[in-house]
Protein backbone atom coordinates (compact mmCIF):
# COMPACT_ATOMS: atom_id res chain seq x y z
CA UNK A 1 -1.91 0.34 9.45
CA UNK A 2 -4.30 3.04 9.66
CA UNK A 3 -7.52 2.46 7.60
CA UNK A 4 -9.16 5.45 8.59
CA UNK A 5 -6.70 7.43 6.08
CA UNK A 6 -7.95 6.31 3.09
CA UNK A 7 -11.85 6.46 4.33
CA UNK A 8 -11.48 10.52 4.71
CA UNK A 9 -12.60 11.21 1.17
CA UNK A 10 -15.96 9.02 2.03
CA UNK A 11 -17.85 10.89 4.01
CA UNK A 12 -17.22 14.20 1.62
CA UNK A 13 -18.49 11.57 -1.69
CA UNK A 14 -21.57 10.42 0.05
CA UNK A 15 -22.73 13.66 0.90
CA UNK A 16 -22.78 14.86 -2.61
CA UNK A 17 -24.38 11.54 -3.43
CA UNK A 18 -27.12 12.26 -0.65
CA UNK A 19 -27.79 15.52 -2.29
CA UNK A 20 -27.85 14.94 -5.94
CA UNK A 21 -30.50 12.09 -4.82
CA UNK A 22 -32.73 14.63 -2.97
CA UNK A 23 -33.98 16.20 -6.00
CA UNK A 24 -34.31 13.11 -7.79
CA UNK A 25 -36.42 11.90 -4.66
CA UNK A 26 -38.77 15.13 -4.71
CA UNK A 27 -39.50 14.64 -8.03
CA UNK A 28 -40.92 10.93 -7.67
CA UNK A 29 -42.83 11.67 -4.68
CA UNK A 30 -43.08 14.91 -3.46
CA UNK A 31 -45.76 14.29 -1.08
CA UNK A 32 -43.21 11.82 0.70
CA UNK A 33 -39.56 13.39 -0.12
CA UNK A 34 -39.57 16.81 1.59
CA UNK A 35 -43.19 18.27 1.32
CA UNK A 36 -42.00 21.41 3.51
CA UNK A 37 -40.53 22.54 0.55
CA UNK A 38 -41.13 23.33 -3.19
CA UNK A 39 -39.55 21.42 -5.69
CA UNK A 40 -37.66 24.67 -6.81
CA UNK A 41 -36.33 25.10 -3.26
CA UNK A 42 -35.39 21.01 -3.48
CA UNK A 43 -33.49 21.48 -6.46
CA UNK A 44 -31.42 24.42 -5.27
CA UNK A 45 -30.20 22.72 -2.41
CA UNK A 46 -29.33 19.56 -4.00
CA UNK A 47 -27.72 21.31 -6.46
CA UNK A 48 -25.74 23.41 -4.03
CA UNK A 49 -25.34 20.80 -1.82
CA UNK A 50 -24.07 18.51 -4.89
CA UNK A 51 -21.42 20.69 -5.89
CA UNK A 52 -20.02 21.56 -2.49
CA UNK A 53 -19.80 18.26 -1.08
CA UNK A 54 -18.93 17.28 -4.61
CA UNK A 55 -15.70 19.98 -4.55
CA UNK A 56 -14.36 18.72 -0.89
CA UNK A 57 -14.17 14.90 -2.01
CA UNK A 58 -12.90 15.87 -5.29
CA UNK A 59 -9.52 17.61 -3.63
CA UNK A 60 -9.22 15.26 -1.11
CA UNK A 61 -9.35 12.85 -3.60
CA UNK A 62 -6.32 14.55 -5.18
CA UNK A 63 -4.45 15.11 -2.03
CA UNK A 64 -4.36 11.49 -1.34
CA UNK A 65 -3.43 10.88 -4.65
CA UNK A 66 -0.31 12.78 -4.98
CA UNK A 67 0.54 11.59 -1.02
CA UNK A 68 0.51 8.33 -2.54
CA UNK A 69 2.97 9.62 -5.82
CA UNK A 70 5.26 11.34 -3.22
CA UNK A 71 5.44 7.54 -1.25
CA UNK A 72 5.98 5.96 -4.22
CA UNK A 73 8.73 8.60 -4.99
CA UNK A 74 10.21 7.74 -1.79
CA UNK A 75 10.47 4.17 -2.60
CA UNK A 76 11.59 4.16 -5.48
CA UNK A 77 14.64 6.51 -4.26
CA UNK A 78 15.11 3.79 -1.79
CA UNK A 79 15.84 1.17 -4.03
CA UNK A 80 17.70 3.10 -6.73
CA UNK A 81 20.09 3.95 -3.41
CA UNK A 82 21.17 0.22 -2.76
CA UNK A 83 24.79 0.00 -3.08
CA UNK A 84 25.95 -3.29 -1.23
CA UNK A 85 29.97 -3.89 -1.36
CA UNK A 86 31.31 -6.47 -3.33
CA UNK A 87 33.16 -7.78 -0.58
CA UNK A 88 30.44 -7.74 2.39
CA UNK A 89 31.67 -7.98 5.79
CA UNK A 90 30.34 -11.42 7.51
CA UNK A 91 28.99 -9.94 10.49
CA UNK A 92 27.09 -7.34 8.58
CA UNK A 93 26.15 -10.65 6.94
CA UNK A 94 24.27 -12.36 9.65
CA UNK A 95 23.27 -9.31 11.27
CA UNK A 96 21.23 -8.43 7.70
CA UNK A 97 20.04 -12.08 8.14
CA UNK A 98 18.63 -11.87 11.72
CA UNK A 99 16.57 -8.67 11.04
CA UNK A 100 15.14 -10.64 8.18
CA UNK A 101 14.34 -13.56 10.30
CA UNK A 102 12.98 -10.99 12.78
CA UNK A 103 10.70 -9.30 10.36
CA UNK A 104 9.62 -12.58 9.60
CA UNK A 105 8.67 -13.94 12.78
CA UNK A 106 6.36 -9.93 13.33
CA UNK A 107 4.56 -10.10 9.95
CA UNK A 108 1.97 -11.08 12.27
CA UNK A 109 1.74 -8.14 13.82
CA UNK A 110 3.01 -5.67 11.19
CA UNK A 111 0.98 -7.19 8.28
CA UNK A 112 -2.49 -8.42 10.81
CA UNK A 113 -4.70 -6.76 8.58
CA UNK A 114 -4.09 -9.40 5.66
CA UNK A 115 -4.05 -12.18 8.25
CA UNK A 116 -0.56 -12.57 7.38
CA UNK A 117 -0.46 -16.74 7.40
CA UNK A 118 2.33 -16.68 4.34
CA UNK A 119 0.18 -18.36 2.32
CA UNK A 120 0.25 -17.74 -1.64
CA UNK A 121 -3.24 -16.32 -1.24
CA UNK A 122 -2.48 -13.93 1.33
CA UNK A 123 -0.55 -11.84 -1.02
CA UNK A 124 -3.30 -11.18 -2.97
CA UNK A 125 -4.56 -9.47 0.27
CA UNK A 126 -1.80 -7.78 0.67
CA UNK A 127 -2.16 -6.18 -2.82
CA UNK A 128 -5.65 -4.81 -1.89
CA UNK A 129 -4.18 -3.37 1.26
CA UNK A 130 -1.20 -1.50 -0.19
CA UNK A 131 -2.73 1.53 -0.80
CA UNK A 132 -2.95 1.67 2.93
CA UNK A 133 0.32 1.55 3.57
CA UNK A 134 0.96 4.38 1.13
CA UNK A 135 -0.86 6.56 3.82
CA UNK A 136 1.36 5.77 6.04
CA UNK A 137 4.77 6.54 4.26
CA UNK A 138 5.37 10.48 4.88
CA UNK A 139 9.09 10.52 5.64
CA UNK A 140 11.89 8.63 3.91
CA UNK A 141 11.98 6.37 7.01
CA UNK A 142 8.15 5.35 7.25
CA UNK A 143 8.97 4.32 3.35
CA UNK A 144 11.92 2.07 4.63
CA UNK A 145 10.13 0.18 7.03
CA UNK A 146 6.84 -0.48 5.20
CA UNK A 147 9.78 -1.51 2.15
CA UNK A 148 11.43 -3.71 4.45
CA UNK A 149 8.32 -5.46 5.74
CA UNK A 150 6.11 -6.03 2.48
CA UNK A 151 9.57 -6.76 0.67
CA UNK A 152 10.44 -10.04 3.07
CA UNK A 153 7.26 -10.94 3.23
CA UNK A 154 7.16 -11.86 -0.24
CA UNK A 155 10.59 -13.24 -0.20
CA UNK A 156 9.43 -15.36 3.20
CA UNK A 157 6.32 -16.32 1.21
CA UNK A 158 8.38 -17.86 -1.87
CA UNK A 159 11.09 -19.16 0.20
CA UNK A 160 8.24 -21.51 2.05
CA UNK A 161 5.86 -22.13 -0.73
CA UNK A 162 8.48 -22.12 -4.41
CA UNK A 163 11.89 -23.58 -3.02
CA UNK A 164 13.89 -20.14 -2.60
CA UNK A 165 16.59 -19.32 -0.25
CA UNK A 166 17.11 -15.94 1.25
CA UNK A 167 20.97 -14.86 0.10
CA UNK A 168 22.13 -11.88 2.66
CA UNK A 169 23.28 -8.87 1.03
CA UNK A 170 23.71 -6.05 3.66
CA UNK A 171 24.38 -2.28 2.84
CA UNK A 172 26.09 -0.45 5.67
CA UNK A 173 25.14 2.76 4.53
CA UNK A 174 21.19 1.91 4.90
CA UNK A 175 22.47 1.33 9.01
CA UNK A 176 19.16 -0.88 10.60
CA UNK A 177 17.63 -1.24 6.97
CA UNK A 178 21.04 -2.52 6.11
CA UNK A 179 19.10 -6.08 4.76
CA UNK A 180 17.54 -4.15 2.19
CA UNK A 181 19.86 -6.04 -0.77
CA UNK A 182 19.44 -8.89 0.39
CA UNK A 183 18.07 -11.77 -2.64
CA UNK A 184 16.16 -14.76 -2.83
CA UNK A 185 17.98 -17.56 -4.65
CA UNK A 186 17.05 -21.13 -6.29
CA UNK A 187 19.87 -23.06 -8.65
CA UNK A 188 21.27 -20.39 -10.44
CA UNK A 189 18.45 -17.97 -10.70
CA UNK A 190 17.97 -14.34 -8.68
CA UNK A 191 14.83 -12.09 -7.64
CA UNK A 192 15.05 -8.92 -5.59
CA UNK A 193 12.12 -9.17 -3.26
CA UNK A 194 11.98 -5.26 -2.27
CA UNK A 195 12.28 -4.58 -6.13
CA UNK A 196 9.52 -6.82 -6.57
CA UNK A 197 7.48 -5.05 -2.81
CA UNK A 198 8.36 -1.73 -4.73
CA UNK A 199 6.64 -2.49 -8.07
CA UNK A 200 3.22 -3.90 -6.30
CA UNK A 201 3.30 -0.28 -4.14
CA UNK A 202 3.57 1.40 -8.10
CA UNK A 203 0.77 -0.71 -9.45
CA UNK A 204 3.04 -1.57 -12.03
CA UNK A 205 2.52 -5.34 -10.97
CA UNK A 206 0.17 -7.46 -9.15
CA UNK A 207 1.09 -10.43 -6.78
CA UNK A 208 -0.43 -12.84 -9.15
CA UNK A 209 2.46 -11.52 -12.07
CA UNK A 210 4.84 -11.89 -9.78
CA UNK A 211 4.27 -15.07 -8.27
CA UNK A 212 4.11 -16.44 -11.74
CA UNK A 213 7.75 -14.94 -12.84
CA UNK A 214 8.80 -17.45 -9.61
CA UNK A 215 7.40 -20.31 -10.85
């Protein structure tokens, strides 16, 4: 996860902050705030300054907004693809169930940033981090992976922590993502965990909604 993504539209936002304070400055002490030059001068710079600076956050701003639309796009083309047989091969069966397990066992790694301990309060990290991983996701297979790895996450986090059991779906078609239909069971109710990964990336849910619809 690459944090320095998201912090490119920072240094173009406090710039125009820095220069629609200048004026402001002058005018409560000019004698301190930039005496080499008149308050006129002051206020055509910060204003210039202002809207420049202003301009350059403002459309990266938008840039990284629609990135993040086209990675939610890709997602949600993702899941809407899922198309597991009815009558699943077994060996496509455990071999969906080790990559699971395997995901599992690197949230460490994949996930560090939230300290990924698969506790119930580490996915309220993981909601504030999201965004990042939106950054990430430019091709349909950088969507599939950070999919895969937020999705069993929450399913590994409710299987240790609210009673579920991973049920193994597998998908062919998806090849090394085959897992990707794979459910979480408990008596005779069903979630989708990458349905549920896929509406925290939309911002259409929250971990804390979620983890009460397990209850």
């Amino acid at each position: 996860m690459d944090s320095e993504k998201i912090k490119r539209v920072a240094p173009a936002a406090v710039l125009a902050l820095l220069f629609a304070l200048a004026a402001l400055l002058n005018r409560l002490d000019p004698r301190l705030f930039f005496p080499d030059f008149t308050p006129q001068e002051v206020a055509a710079l910060s204003g210039a300054g202002t809207l420049l600076f202003g301009a350059w956050a403002w459309g990266k701003a938008r840039a990284l907004k629609a990135r993040r639309r086209e990675a939610c796009r890709r997602i949600e083309a993702i899941l809407q693809k899922r198309n597991p047989p009815a009558q699943a091969d077994e060996n496509e069966v455990m071999l969906a169930g080790r990559v699971v397990a395997r995901l599992a066992r690197n949230a460490d790694e994949d996930l560090r940033e939230i300290e990924a301990d698969f506790s119930l309060e580490s996915l309220g990290r993981l909601d504030a981090w999201l965004p990042l991983l939106l950054d990430e996701i430019q091709t349909e297979e950088d969507a599939l992976i950070r999919l895969g790895v937020v999705g069993t996450y929450l399913g590994e986090v409710l299987c240790r922590h609210r009673g579920w059991r991973w049920f193994f779906k597998p998908d062919p078609a998806l090849r090394q993502f085959s897992y990707l239909p794979s459910r979480l069971r408990r008596g005779e109710r069903e979630l989708d965990p990458y349905a549920w990964a896929g509406e925290l990336f939309n911002r259409r849910k929250r971990a804390a909604a979620l983890l009460g619809e397990a209850q």
